[in-house]
N, C-alpha and C. Protein backbone atom coordinates (compact mmCIF):
# COMPACT_ATOMS: atom_id res chain seq x y z
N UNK A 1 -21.70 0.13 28.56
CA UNK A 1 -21.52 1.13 27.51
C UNK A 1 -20.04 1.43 27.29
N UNK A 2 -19.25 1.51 28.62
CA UNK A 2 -17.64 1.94 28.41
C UNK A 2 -17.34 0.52 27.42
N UNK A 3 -17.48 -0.62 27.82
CA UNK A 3 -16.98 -1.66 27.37
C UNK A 3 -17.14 -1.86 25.96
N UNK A 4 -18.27 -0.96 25.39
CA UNK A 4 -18.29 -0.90 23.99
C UNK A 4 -17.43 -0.60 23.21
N UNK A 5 -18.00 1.13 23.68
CA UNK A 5 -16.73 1.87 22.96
C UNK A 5 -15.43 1.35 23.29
N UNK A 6 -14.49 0.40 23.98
CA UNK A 6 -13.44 0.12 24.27
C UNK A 6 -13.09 -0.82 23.57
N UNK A 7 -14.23 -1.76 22.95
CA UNK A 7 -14.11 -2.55 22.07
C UNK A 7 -14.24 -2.12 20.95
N UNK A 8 -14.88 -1.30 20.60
CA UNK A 8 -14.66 -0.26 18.96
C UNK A 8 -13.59 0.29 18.77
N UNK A 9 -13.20 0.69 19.93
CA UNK A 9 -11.55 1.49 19.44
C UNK A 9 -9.93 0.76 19.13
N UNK A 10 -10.69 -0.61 20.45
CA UNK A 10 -9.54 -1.80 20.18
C UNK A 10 -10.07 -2.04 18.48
N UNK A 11 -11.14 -2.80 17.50
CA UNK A 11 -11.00 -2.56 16.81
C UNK A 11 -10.16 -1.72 15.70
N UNK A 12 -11.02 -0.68 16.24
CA UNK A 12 -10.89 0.71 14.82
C UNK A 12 -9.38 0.76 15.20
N UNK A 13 -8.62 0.16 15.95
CA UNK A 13 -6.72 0.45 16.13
C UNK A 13 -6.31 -1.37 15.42
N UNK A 14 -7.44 -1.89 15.80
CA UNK A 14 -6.29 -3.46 15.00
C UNK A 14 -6.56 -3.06 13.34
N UNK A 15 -7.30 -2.53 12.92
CA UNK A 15 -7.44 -2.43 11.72
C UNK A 15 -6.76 -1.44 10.62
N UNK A 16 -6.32 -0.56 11.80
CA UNK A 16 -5.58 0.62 11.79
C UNK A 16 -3.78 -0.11 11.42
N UNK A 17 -3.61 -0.88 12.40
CA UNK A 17 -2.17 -1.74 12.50
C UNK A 17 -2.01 -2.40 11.38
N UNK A 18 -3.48 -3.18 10.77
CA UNK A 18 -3.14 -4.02 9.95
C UNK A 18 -3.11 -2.67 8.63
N UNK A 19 -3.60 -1.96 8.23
CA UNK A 19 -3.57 -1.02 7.44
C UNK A 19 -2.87 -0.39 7.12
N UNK A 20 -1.81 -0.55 8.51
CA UNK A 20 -0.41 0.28 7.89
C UNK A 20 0.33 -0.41 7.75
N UNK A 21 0.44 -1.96 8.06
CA UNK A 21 1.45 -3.05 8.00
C UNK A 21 1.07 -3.26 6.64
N UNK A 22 0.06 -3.24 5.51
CA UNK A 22 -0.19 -3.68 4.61
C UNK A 22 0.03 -2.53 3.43
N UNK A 23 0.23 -1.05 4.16
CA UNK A 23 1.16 0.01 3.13
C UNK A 23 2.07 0.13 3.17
N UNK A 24 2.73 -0.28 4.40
CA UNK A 24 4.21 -0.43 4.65
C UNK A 24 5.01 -1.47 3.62
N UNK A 25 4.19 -2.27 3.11
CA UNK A 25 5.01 -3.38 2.33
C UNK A 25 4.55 -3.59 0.71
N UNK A 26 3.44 -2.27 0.41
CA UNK A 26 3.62 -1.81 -0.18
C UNK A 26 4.52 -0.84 -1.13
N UNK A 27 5.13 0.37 -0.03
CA UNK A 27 5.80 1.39 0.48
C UNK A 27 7.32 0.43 -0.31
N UNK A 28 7.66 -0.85 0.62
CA UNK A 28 8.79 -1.37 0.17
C UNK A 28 8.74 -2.02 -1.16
N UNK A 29 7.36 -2.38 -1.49
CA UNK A 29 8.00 -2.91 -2.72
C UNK A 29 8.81 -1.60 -4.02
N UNK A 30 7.84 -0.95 -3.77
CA UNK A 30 7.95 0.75 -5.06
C UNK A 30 9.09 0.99 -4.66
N UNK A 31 10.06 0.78 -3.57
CA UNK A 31 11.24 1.68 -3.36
C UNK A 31 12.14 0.45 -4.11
N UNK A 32 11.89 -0.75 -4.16
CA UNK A 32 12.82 -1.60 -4.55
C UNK A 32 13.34 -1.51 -6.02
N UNK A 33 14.77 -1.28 -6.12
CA UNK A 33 15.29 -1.15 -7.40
C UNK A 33 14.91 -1.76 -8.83
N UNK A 34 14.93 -2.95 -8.67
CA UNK A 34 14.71 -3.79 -9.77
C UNK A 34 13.24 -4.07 -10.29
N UNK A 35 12.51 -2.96 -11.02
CA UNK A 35 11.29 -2.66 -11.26
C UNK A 35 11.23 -3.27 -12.44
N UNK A 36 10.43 -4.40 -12.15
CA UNK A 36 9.71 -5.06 -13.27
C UNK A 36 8.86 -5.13 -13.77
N UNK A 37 8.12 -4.54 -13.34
CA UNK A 37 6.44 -4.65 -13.33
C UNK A 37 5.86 -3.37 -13.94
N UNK A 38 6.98 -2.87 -14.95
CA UNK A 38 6.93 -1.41 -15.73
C UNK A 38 6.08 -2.17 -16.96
N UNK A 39 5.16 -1.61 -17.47
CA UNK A 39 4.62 -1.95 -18.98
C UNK A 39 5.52 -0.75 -20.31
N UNK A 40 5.96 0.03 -19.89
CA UNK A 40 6.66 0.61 -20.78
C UNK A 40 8.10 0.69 -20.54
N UNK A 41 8.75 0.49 -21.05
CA UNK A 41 10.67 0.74 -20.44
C UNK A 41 11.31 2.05 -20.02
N UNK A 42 11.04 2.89 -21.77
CA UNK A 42 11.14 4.43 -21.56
C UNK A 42 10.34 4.79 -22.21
N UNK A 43 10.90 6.39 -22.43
CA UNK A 43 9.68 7.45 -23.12
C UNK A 43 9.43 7.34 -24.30
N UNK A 44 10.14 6.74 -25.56
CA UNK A 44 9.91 5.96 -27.02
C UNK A 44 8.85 4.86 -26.96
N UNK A 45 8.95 4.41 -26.17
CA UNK A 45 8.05 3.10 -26.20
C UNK A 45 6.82 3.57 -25.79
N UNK A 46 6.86 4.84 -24.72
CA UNK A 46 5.45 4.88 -24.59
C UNK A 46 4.81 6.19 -25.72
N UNK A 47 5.51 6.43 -26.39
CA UNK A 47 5.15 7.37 -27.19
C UNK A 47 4.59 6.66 -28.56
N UNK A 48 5.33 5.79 -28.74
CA UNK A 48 4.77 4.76 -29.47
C UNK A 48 3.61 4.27 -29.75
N UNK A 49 3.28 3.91 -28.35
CA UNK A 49 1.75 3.22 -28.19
C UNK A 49 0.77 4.22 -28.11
N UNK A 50 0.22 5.94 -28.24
CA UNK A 50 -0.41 6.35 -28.39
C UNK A 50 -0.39 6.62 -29.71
């Protein structure tokens, strides 16, 4: 029974690791300057399209 739960928690923590390794590089892309991946430029353009 210990060996279970010890294996659920090793789990529920690798998934945990990978979960934050995979917002973390998220996290870096949004901070990165050169944002390209904008569909509007500025506030004319999006005023525009409504």
């Amino acid at each position: 029974m210990i060996k279970a739960i010890r294996r659920l928690f090793g789990l529920f923590a690798f998934f945990a690791l990978i979960f934050g390794a995979i917002k973390s590089v998220f996290d870096w892309i949004a901070r990165s300057e050169d944002d390209n991946h904008e569909i509007f430029t500025d506030e004319e353009d999006r005023e525009d399209a409504l």
